[in-house]
Protein backbone atom coordinates (compact mmCIF):
# COMPACT_ATOMS: atom_id res chain seq x y z
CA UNK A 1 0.00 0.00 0.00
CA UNK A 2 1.49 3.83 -0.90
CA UNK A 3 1.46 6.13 1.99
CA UNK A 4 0.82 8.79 -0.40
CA UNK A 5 -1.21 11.85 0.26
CA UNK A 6 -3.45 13.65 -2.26
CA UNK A 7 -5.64 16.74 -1.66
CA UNK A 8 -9.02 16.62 -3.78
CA UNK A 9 -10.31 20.41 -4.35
CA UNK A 10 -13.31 20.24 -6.19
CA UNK A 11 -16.56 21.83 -5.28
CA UNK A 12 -18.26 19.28 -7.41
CA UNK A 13 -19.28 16.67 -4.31
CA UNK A 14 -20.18 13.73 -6.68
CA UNK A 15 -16.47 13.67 -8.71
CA UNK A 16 -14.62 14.71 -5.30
CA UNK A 17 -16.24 11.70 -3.27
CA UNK A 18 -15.80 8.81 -5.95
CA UNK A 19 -12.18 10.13 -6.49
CA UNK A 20 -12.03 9.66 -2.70
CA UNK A 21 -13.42 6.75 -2.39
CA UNK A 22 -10.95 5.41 -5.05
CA UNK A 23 -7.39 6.75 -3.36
CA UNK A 24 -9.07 5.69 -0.18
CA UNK A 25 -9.38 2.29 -1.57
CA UNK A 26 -5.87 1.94 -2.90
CA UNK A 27 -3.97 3.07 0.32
CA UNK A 28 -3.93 6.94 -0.43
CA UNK A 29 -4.64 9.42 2.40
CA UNK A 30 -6.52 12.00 1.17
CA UNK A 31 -7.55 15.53 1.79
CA UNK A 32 -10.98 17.35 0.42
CA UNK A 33 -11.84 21.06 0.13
CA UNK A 34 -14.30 22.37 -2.15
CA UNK A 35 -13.01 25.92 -1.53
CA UNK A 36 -9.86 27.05 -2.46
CA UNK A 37 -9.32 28.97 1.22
CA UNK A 38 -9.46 25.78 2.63
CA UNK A 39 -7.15 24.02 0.22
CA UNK A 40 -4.75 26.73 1.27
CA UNK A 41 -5.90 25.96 5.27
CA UNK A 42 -4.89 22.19 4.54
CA UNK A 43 -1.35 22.79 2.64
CA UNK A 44 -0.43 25.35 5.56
CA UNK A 45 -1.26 22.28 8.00
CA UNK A 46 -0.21 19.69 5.85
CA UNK A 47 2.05 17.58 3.46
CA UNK A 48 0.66 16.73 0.15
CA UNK A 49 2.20 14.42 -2.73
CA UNK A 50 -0.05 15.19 -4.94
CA UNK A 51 -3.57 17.96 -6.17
CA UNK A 52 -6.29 17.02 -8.04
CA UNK A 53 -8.76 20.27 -8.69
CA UNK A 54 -11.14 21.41 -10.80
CA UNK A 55 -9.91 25.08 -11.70
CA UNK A 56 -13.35 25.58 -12.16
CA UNK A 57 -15.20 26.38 -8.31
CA UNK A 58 -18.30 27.22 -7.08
CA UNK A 59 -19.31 28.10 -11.04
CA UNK A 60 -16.40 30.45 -12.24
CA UNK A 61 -13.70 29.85 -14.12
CA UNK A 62 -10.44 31.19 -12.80
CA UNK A 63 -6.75 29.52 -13.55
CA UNK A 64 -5.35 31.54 -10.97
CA UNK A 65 -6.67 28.50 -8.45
CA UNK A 66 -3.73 26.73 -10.18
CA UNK A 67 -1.46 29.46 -9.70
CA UNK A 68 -1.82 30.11 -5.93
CA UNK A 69 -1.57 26.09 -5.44
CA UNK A 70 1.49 26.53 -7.32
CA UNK A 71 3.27 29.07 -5.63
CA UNK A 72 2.70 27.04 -1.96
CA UNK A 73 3.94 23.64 -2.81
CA UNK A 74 6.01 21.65 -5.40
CA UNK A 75 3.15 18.59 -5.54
CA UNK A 76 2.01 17.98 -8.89
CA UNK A 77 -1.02 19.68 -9.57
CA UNK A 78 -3.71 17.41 -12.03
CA UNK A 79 -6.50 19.06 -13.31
CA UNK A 80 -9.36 17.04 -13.54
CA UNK A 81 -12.01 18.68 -15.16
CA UNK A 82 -15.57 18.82 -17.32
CA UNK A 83 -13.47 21.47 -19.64
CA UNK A 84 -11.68 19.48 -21.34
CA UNK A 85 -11.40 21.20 -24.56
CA UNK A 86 -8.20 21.70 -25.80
CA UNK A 87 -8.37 25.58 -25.53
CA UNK A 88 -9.04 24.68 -22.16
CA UNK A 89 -5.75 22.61 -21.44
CA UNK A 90 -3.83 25.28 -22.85
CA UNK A 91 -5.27 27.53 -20.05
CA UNK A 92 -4.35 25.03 -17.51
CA UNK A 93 -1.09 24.11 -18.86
CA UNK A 94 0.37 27.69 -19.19
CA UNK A 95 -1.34 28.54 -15.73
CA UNK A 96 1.13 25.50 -14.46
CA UNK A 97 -0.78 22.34 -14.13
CA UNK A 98 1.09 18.81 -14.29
CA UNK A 99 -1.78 17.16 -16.16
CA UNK A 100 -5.22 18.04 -17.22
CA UNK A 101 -7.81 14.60 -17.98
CA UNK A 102 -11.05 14.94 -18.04
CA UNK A 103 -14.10 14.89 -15.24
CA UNK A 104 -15.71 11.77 -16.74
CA UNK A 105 -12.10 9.77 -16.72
CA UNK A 106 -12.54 6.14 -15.70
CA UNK A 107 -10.87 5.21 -12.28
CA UNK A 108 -8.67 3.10 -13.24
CA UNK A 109 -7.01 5.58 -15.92
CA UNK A 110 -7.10 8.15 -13.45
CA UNK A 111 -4.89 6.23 -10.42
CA UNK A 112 -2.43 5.13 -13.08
CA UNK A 113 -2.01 8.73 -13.84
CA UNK A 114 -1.72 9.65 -10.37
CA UNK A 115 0.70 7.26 -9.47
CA UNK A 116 2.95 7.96 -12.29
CA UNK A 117 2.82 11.70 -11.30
CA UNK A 118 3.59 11.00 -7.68
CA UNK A 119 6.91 8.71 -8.45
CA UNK A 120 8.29 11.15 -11.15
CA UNK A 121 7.74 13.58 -8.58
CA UNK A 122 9.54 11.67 -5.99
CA UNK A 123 12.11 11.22 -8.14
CA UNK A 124 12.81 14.58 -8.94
CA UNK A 125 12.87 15.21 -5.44
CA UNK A 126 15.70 12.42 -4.99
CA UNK A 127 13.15 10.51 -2.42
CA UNK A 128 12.62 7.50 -4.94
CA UNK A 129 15.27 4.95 -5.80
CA UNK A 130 14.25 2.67 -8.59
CA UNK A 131 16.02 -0.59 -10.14
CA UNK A 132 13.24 -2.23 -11.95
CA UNK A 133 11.34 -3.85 -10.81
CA UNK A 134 12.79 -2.92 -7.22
CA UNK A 135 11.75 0.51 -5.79
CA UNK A 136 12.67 1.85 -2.47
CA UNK A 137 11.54 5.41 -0.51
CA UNK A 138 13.98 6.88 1.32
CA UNK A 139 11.76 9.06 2.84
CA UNK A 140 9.13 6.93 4.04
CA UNK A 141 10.85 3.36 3.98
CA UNK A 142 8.69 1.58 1.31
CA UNK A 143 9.87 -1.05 -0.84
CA UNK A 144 8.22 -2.36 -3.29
CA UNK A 145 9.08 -5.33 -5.69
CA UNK A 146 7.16 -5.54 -8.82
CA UNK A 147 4.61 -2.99 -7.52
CA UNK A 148 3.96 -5.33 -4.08
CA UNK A 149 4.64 -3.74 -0.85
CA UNK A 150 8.26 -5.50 0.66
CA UNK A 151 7.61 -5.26 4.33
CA UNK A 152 11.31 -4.45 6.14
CA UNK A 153 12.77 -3.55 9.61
CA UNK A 154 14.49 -0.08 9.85
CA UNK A 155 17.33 -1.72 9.90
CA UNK A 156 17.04 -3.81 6.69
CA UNK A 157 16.76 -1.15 4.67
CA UNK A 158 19.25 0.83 6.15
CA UNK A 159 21.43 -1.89 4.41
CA UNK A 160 19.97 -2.30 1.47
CA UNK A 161 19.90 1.20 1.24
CA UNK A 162 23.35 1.66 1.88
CA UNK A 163 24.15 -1.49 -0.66
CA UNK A 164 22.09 0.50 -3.23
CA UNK A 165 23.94 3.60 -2.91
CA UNK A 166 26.83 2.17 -5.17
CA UNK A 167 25.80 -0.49 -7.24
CA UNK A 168 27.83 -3.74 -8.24
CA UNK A 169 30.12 -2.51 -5.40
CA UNK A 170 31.90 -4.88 -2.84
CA UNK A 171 30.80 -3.12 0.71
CA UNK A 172 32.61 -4.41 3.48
CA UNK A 173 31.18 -6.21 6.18
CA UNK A 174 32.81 -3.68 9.05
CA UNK A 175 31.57 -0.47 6.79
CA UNK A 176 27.76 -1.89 7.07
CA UNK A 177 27.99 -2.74 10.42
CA UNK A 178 29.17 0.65 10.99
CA UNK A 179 26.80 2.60 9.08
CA UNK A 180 23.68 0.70 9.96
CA UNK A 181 24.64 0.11 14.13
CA UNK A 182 26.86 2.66 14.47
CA UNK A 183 30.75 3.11 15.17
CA UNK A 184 31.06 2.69 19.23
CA UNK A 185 29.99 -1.03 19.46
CA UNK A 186 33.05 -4.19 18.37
CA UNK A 187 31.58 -5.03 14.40
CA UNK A 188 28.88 -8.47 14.67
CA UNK A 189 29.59 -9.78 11.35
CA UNK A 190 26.88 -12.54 12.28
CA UNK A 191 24.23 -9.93 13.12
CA UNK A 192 24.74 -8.43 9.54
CA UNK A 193 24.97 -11.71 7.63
CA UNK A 194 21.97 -12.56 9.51
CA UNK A 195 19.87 -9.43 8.44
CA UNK A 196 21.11 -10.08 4.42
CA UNK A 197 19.21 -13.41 4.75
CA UNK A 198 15.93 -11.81 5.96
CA UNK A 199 16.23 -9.56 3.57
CA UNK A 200 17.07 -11.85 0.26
CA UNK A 201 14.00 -14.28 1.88
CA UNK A 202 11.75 -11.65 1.89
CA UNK A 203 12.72 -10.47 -1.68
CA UNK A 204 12.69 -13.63 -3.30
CA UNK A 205 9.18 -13.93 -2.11
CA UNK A 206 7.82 -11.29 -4.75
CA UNK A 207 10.72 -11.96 -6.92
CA UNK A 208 11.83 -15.82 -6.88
CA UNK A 209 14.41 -15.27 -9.60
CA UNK A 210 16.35 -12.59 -8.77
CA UNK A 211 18.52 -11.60 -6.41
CA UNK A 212 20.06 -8.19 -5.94
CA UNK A 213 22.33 -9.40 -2.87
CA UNK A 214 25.89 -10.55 -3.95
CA UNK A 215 27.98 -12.40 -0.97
CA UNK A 216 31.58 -11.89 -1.08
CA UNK A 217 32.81 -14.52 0.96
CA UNK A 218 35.21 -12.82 3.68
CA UNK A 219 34.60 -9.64 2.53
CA UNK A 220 31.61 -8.14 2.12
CA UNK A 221 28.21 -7.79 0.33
CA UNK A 222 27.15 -5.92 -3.08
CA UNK A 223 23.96 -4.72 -4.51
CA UNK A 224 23.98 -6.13 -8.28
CA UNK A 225 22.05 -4.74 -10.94
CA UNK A 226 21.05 -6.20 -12.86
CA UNK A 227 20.36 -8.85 -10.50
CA UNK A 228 21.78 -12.06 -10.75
CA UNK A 229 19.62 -15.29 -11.32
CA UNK A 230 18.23 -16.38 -8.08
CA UNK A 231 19.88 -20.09 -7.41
């Protein structure tokens, strides 16, 4: 499930509830305003990863709703719309938008498009780390494996995080023990070997014939990409 957070300002109630209920459904938290005062309430309060608004509120037309969301955060704004015309995404486009699809989208179109948004965004923001089909946050500590959720301890993906950091590099055994425990305890070279198998087994369970974990006997570990055939 994403942790993801999305803030629905729409003052149509109908669109702005079944978008709801679909985030809601898919692991989203979300935010509603109909109003763009309290849209501005909410992203003075609180961290978004993504808009979807209808520039169009309470009846009048006015791209400068996309401009003030805009100028208060760096989440992609979608504008999601019954103006759909193409006059009208040039509006929304040069007021700043992200993406403009139309009020009558089907769901399923619509979270794709929203999801894609929200990595690129990540991304961009250096919170995302990505080697298909392997994607870790480094931000909120999800990993996910061919789009399934990879459910680790803090300090499993402190090492695979670290391991990650330089690909197809031999990391010694002393330099993750220091990194992920710390420098002021005597290096347990069992208590990181032990965490590398946790974290391989839990892998392999979402992705059987890979693995991204290369031992070098005596010395250390390396993240390989692309991953090596799974034994």
């Amino acid at each position: 499930m994403t942790c993801s957070s999305v803030l629905i300002l729409d003052s149509d109630q109908s669109r702005s509830q079944k978008i709801n209920n679909m985030l809601s459904e898919n692991g989203y938290t979300v935010f509603t305003a109909d109003t763009l005062t309290d849209a501005v309430d909410i992203l003075n309060r609180k961290k978004v990863n993504l808009i979807i608004c209808d520039y169009i509120l309470g009846g009048v037309e006015d791209t400068d709703v996309i401009r003030k969301l805009r100028s208060l955060t760096e989440a992609p704004v979608m504008v999601c719309s019954s103006r759909d015309s193409i006059d009208d995404k040039e509006r929304t486009y040069e007021a700043g938008c992200d993406d403009h699809v139309s009020g009558s989208i089907d769901m399923r179109e619509l979270r794709l498009r929203i999801s894609s948004l929200i990595k690129r965004s990540m991304k961009q923001s250096d919170m995302l780390i990505e080697f298909a089909p392997l994607t870790m946050n480094i931000k909120t500590r999800d990993v996910t494996a061919a789009g399934t959720p990879v459910k680790l301890t803090n300090r499993e993906f402190e090492i695979l995080n670290y391991l990650a950091e330089s690909p197809n590099k031999t990391i010694s055994i002393q330099d993750v023990y220091s990194r992920v425990w710390g420098n002021d305890t005597p290096c347990d070279s069992h208590l990181v070997m032990v965490n590398i198998s946790y974290i391989r087994k839990k892998l392999g369970k979402v992705l059987p014939d890979m693995d991204f974990i290369r031992t070098e006997w005596g010395v250390g570990y390396s993240f390989c990409y692309p991953p090596l055939r799974a034994e």
